[in-house]
C-alpha atoms as a PDB file:
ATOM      1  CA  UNK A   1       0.000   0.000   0.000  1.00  0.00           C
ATOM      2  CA  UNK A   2       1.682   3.588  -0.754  1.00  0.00           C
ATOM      3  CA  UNK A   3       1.810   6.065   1.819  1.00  0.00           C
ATOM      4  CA  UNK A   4       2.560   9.645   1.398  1.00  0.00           C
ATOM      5  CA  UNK A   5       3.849  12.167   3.964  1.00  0.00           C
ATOM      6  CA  UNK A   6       2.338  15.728   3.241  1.00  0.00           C
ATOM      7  CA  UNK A   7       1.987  19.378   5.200  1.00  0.00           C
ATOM      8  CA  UNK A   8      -0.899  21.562   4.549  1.00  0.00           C
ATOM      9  CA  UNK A   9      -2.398  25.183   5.699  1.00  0.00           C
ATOM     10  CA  UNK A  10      -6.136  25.184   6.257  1.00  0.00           C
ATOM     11  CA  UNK A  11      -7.616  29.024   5.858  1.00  0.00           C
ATOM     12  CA  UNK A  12     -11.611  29.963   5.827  1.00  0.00           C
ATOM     13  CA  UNK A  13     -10.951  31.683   1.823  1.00  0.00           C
ATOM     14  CA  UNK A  14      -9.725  30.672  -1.425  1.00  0.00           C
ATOM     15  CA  UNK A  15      -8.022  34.297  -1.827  1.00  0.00           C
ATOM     16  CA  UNK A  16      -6.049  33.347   1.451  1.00  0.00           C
ATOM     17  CA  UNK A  17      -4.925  30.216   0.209  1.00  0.00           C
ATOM     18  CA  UNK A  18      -3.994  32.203  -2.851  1.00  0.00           C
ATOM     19  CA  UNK A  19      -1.595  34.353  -1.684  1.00  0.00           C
ATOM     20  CA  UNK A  20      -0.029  31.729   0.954  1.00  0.00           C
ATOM     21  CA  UNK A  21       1.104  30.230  -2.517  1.00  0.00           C
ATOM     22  CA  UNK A  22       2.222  33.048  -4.091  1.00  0.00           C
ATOM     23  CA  UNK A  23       4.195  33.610  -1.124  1.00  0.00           C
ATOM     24  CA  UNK A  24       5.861  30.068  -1.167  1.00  0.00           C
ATOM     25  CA  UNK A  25       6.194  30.323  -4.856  1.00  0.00           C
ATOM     26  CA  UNK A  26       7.959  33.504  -3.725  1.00  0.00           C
ATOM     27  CA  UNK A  27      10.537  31.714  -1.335  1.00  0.00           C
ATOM     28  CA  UNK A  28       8.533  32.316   1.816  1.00  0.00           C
ATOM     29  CA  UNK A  29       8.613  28.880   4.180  1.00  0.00           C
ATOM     30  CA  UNK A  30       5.972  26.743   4.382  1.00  0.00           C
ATOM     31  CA  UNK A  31       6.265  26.117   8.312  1.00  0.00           C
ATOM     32  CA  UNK A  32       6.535  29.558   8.637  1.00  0.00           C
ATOM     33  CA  UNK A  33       3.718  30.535   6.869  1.00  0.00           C
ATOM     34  CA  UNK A  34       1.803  27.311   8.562  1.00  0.00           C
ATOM     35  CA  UNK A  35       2.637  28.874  11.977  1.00  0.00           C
ATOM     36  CA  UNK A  36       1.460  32.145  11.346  1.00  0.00           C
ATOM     37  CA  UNK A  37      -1.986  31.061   9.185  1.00  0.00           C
ATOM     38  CA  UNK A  38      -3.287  27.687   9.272  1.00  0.00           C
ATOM     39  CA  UNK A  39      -6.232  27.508  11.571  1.00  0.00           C
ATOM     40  CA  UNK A  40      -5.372  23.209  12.167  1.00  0.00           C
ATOM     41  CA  UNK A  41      -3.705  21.996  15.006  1.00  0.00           C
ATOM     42  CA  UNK A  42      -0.857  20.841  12.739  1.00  0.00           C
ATOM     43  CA  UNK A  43       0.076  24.714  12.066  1.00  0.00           C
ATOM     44  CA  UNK A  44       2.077  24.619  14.929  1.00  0.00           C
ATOM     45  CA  UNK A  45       4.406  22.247  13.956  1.00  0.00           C
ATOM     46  CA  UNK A  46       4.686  23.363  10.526  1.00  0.00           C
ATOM     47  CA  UNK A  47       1.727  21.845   9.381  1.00  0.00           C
ATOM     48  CA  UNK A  48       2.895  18.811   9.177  1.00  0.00           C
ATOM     49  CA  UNK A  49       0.148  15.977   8.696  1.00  0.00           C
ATOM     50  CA  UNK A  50       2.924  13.056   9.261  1.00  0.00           C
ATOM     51  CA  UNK A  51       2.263   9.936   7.166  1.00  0.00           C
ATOM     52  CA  UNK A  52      -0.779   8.006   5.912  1.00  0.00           C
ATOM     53  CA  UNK A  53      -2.179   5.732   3.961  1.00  0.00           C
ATOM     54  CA  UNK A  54      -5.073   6.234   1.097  1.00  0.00           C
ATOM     55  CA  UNK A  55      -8.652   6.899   2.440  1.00  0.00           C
ATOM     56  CA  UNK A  56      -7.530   8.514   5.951  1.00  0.00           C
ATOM     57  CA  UNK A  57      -8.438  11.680   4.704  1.00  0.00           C
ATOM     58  CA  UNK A  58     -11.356  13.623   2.932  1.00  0.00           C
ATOM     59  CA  UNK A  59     -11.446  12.325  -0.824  1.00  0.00           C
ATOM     60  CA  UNK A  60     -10.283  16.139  -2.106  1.00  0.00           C
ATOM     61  CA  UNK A  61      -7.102  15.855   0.300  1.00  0.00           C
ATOM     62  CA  UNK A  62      -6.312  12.062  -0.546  1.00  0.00           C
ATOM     63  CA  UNK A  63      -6.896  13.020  -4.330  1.00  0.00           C
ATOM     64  CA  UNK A  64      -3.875  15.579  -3.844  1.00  0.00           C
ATOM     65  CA  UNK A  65      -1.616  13.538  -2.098  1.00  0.00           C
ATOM     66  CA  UNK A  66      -1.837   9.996  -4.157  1.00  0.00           C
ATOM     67  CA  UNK A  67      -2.174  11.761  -7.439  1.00  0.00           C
ATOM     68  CA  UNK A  68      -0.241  15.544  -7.483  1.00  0.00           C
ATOM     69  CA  UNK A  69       3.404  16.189  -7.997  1.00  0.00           C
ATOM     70  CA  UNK A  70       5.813  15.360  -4.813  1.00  0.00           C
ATOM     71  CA  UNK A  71       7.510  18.547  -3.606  1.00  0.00           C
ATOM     72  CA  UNK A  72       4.603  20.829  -5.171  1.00  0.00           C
ATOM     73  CA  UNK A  73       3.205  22.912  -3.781  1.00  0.00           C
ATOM     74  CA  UNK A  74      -1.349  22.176  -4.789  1.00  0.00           C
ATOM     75  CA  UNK A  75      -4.003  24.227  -3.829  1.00  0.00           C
ATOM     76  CA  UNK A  76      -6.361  25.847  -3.190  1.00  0.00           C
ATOM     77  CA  UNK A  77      -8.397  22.733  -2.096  1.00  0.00           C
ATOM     78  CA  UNK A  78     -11.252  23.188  -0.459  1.00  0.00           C
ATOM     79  CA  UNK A  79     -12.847  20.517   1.397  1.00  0.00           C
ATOM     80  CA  UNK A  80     -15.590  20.750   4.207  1.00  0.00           C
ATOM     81  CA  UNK A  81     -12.613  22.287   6.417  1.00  0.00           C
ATOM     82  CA  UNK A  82     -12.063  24.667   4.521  1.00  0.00           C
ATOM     83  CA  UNK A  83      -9.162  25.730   2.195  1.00  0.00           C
ATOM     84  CA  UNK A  84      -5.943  24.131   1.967  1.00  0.00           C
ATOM     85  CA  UNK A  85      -2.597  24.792   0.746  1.00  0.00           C
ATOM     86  CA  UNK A  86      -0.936  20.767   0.351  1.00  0.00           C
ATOM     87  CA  UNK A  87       2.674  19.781   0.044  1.00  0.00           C
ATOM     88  CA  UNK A  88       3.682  16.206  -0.666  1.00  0.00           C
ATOM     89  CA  UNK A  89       7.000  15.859   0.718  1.00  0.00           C
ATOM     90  CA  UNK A  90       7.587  12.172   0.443  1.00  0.00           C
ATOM     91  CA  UNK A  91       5.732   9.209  -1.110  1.00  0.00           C
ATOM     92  CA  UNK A  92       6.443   5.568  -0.776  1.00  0.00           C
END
């Protein structure tokens, strides 16, 4: 079974989310910016989600982190959290 290790930053808009990107595509850090926005418990540690398995999370998240590019970063994705800023930083 693979497994993928991912961070994310949940925010309540897609404009939000928007500019959290342009500011990683802009050399920003993603922990950093996960500290100071994400509105998930895992913002504190630099939104790290650790590593799962396929169907542990809502079907827009899993879709991200079995099927996008590893090291990208995806978004916005909205799911019934909200809106989320994904980075797949390993998969297996």
């Amino acid at each position: 079974m693979s497994k993928a290790t991912a961070r994310h930053i949940l925010v309540d808009s897609e404009s939000k989310c928007e500019e959290i990107i342009k500011e990683i595509n802009d050399g920003a850090e993603f922990a950093t910016l996960a500290q100071q926005h994400s509105s998930c418990p895992s913002g504190k540690d630099g939104g790290s989600l650790g590593t799962f398995g396929p169907g542990q999370m809502v079907p827009e998240f899993d879709t991200a982190c079995f099927e996008g590019t590893v090291g990208e970063v995806q978004g916005p994705i909205k799911t019934q959290f909200g809106y989320h800023v994904v980075q797949v930083t390993e998969r297996t």
